[in-house]
N, C-alpha and C. Protein backbone atom coordinates (compact mmCIF):
# COMPACT_ATOMS: atom_id res chain seq x y z
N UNK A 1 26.74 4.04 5.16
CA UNK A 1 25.70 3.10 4.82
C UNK A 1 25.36 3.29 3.34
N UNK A 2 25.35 2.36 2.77
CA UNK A 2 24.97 2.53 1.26
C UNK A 2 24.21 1.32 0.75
N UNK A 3 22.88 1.73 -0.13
CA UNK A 3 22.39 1.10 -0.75
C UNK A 3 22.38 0.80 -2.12
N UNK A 4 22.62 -0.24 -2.69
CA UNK A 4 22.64 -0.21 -4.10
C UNK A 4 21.34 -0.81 -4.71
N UNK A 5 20.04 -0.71 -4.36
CA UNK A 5 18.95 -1.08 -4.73
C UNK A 5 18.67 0.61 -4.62
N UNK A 6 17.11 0.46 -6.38
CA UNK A 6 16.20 1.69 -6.43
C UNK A 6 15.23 1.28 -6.59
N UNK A 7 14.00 2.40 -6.46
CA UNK A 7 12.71 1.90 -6.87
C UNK A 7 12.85 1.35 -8.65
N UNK A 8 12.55 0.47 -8.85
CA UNK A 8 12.15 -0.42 -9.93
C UNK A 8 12.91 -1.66 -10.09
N UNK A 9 14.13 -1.58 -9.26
CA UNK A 9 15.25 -3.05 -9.10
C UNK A 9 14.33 -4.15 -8.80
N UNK A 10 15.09 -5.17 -9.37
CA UNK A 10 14.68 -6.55 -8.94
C UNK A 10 15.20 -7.16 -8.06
N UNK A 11 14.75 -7.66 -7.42
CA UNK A 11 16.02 -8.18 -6.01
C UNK A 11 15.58 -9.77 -6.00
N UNK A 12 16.27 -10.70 -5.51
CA UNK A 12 16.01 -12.05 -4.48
C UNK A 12 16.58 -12.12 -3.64
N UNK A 13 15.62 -12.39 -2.64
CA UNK A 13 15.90 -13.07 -1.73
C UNK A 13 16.97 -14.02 -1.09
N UNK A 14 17.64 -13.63 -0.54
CA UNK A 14 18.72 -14.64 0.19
C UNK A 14 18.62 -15.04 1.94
N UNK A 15 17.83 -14.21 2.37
CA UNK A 15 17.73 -14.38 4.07
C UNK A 15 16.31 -14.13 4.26
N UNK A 16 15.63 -14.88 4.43
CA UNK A 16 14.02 -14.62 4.52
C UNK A 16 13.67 -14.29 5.78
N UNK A 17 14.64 -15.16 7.00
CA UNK A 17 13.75 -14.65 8.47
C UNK A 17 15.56 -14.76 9.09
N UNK A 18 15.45 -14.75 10.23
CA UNK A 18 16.25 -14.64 11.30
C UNK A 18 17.11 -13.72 11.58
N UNK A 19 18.18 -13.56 11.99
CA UNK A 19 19.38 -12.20 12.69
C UNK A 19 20.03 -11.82 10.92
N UNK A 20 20.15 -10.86 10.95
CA UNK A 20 20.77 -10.54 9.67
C UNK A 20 22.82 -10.14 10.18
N UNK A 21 22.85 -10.90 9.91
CA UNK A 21 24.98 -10.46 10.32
C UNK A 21 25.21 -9.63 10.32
N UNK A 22 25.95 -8.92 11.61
CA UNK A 22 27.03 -7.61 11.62
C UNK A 22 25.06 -6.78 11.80
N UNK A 23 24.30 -6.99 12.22
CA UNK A 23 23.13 -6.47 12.44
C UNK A 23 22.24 -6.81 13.42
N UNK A 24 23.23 -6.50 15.32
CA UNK A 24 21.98 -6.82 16.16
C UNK A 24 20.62 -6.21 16.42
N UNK A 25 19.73 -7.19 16.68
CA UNK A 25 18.61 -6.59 17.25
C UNK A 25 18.01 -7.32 15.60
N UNK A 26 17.92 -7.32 14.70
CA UNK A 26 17.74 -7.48 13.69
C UNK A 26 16.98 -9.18 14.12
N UNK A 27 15.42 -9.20 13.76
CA UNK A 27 14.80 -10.45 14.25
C UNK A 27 14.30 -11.42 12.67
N UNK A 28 13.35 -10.40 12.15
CA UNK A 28 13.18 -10.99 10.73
C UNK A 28 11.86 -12.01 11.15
N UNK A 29 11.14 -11.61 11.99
CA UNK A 29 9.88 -12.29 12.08
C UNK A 29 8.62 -11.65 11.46
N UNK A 30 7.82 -12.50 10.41
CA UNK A 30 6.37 -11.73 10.19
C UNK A 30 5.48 -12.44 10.31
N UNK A 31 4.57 -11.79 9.89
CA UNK A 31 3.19 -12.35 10.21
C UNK A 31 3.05 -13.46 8.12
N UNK A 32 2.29 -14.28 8.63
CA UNK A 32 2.45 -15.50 7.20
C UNK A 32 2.42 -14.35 6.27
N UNK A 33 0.86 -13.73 6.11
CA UNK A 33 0.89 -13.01 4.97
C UNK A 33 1.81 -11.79 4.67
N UNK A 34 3.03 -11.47 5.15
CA UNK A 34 4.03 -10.27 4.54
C UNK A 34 5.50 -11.54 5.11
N UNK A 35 5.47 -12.45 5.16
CA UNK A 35 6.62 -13.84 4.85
C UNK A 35 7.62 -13.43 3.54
N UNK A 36 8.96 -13.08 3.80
CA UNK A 36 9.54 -13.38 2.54
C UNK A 36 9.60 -14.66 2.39
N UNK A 37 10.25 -14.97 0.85
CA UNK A 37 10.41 -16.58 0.63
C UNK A 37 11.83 -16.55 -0.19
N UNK A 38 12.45 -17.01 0.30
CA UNK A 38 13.95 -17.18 -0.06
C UNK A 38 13.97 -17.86 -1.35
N UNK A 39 14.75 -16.85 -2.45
CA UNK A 39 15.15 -17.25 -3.66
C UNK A 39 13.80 -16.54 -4.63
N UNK A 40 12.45 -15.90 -4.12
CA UNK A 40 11.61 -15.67 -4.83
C UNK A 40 12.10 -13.75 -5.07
N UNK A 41 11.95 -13.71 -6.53
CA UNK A 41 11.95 -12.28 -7.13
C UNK A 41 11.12 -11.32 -6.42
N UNK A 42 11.44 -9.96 -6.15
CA UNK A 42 10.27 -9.22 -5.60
C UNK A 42 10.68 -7.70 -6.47
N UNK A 43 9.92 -6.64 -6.52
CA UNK A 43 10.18 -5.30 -6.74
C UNK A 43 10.35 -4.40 -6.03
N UNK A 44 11.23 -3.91 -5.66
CA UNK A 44 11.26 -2.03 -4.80
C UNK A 44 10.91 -1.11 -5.02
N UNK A 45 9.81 -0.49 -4.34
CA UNK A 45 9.28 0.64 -4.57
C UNK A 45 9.70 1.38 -4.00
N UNK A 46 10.42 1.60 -2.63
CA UNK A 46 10.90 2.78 -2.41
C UNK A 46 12.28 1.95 -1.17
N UNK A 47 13.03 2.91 -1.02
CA UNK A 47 14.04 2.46 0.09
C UNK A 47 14.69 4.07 0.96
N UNK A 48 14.56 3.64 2.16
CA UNK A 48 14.66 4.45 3.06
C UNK A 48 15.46 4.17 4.30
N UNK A 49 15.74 4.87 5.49
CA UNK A 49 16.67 4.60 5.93
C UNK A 49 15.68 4.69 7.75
N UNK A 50 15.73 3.20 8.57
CA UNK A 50 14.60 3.52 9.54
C UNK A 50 15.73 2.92 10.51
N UNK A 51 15.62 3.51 11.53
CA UNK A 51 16.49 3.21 12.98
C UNK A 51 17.80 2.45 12.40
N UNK A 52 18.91 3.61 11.47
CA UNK A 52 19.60 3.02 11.46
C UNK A 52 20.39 2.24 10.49
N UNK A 53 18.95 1.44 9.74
CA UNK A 53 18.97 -0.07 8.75
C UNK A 53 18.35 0.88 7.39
N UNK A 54 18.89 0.21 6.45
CA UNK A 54 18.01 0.69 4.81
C UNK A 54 17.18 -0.21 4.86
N UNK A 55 15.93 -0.03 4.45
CA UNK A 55 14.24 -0.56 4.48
C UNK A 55 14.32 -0.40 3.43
N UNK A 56 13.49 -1.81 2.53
CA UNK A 56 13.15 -1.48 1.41
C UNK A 56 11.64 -1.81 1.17
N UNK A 57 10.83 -1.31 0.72
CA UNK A 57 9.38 -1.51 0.43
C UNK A 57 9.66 -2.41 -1.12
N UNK A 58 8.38 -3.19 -1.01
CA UNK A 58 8.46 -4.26 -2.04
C UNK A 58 6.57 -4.49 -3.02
N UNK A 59 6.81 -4.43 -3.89
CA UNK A 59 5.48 -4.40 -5.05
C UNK A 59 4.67 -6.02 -4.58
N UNK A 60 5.59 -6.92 -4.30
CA UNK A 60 4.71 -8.08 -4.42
C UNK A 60 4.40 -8.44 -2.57
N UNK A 61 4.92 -8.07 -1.63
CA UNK A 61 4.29 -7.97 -0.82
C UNK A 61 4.29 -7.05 0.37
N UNK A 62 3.33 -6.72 1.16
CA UNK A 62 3.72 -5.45 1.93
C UNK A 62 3.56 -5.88 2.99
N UNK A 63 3.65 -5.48 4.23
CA UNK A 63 3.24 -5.30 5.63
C UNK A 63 2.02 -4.97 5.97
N UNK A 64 1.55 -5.77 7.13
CA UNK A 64 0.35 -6.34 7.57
C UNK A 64 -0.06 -5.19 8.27
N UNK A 65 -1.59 -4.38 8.41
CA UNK A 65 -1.88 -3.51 8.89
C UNK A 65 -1.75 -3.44 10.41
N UNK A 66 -1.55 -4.97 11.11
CA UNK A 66 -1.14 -4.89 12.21
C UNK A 66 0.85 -4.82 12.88
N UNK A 67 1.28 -4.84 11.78
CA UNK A 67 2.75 -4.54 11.51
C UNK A 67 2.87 -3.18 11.93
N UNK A 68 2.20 -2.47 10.49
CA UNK A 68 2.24 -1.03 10.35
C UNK A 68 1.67 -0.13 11.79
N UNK A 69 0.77 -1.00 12.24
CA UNK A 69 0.40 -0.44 13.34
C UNK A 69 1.24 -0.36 14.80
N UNK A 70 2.15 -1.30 14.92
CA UNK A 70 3.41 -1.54 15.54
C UNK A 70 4.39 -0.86 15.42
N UNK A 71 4.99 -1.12 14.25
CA UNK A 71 5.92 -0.57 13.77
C UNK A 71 5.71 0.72 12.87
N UNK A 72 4.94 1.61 12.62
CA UNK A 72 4.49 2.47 11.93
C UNK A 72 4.24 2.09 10.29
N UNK A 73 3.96 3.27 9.50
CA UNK A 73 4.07 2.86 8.01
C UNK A 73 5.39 2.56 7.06
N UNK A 74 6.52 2.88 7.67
CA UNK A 74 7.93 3.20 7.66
C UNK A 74 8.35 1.55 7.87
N UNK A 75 7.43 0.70 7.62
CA UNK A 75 8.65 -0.87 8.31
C UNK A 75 8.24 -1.45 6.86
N UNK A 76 9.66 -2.34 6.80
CA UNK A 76 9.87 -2.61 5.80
C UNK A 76 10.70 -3.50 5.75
N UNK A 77 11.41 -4.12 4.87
CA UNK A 77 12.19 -5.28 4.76
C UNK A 77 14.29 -4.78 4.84
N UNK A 78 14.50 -5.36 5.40
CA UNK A 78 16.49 -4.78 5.55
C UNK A 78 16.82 -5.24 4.37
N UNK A 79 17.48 -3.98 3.46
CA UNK A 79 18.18 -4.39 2.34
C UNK A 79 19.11 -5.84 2.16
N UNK A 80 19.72 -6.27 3.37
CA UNK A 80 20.92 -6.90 3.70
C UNK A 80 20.32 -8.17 3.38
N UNK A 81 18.58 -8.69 3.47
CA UNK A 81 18.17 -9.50 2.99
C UNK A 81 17.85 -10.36 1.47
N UNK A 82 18.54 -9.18 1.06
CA UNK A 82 18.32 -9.15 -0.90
C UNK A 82 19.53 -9.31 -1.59
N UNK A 83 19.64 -9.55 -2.82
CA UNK A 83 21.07 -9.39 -3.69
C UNK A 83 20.38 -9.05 -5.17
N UNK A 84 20.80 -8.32 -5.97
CA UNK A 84 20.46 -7.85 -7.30
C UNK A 84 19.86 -9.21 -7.84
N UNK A 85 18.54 -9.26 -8.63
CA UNK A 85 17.93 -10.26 -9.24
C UNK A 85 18.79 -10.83 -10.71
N UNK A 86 18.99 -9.76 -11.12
CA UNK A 86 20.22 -9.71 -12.48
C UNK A 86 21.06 -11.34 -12.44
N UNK A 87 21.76 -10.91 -11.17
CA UNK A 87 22.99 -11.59 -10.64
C UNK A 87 21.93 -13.53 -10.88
N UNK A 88 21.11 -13.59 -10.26
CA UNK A 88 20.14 -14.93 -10.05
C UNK A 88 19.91 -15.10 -11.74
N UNK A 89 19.08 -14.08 -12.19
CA UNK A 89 18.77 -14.57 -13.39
C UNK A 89 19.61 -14.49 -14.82
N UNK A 90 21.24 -14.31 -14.52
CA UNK A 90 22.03 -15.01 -15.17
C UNK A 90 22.24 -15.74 -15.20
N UNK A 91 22.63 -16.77 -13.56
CA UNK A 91 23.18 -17.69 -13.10
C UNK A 91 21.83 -19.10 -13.77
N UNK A 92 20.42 -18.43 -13.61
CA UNK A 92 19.42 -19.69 -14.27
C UNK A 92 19.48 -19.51 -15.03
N UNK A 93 20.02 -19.14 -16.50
CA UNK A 93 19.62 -18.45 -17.58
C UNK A 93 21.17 -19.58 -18.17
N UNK A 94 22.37 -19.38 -17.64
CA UNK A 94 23.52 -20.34 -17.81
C UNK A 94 23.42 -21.76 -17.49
N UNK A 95 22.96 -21.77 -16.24
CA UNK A 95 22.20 -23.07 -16.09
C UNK A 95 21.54 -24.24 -16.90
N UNK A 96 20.57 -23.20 -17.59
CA UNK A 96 19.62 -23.79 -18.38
C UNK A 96 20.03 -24.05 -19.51
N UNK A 97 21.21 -23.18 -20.13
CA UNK A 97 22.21 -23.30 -21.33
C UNK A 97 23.09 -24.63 -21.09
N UNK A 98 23.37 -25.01 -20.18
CA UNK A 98 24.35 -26.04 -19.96
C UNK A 98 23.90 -27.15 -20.21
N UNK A 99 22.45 -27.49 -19.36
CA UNK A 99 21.70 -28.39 -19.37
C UNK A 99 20.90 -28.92 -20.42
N UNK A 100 20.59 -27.42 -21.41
CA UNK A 100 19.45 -27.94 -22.77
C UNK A 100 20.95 -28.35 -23.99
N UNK A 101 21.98 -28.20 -23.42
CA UNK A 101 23.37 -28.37 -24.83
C UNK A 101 23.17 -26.48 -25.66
N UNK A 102 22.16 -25.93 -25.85
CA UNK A 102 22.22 -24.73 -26.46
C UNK A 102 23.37 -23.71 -26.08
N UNK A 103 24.13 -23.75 -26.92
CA UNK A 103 25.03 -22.16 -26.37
C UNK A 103 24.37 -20.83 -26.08
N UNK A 104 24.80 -20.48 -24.96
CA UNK A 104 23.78 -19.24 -24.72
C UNK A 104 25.49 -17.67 -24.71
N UNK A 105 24.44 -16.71 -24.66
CA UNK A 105 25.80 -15.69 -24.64
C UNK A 105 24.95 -15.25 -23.26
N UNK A 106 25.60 -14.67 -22.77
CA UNK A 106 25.63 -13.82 -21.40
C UNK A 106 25.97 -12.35 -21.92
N UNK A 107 25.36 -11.57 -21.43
CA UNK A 107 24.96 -9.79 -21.66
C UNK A 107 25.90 -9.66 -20.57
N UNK A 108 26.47 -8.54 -20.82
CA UNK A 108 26.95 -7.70 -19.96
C UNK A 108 25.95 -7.08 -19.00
N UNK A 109 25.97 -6.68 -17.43
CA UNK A 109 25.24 -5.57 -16.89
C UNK A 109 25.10 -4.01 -17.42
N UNK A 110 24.05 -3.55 -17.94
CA UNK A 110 24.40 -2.13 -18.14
C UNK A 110 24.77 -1.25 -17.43
């Protein structure tokens, strides 16, 4: 199992709710207020490994005290739901180069 997210990565969103692939049992239901939103940026504060799945805790929203109370303090979002933010905010960043006529350069990843 390997994660390539750390605390301070940027991630988006690609799977906000439902079965995550090659991951049964995996439901992806919350309560409105801890809702991911597909395609929106979030931060990782920590990532850990809970029944199994890498959990990642997130700066812009957390789990509902009746979550935590369910599921302990340990629940958290499945990595498998995210992809490096980098990767997104090249792709708008080229986008936007195409569209305004401006030549843009593209950075390498460090």
């Amino acid at each position: 199992m390997e994660c390539r997210f750390q605390p301070g990565d940027r991630v988006v969103c690609v799977n906000p709710s439902g079965p995550i692939p090659d991951q049964p049992g995996s439901h992806g239901h919350w309560l409105p207020d801890e809702a991911l939103v597909e395609g929106r940026i979030y931060t990782v504060t920590s990532a850990h490994v809970w029944e199994g799945s890498i959990v990642l805790h997130l700066a812009e929203v957390q789990r509902s005290p009746k979550s935590r109370a369910k599921w302990g303090d340990h629940c958290g979002y499945n990595h498998r739901r995210f992809r490096p933010a980098q990767d997104i905010e090249q792709f708008r960043s080229l986008v936007a180069g195409v569209f305004s006529g401006v030549p843009i350069r593209m950075e390498k990843p460090a």
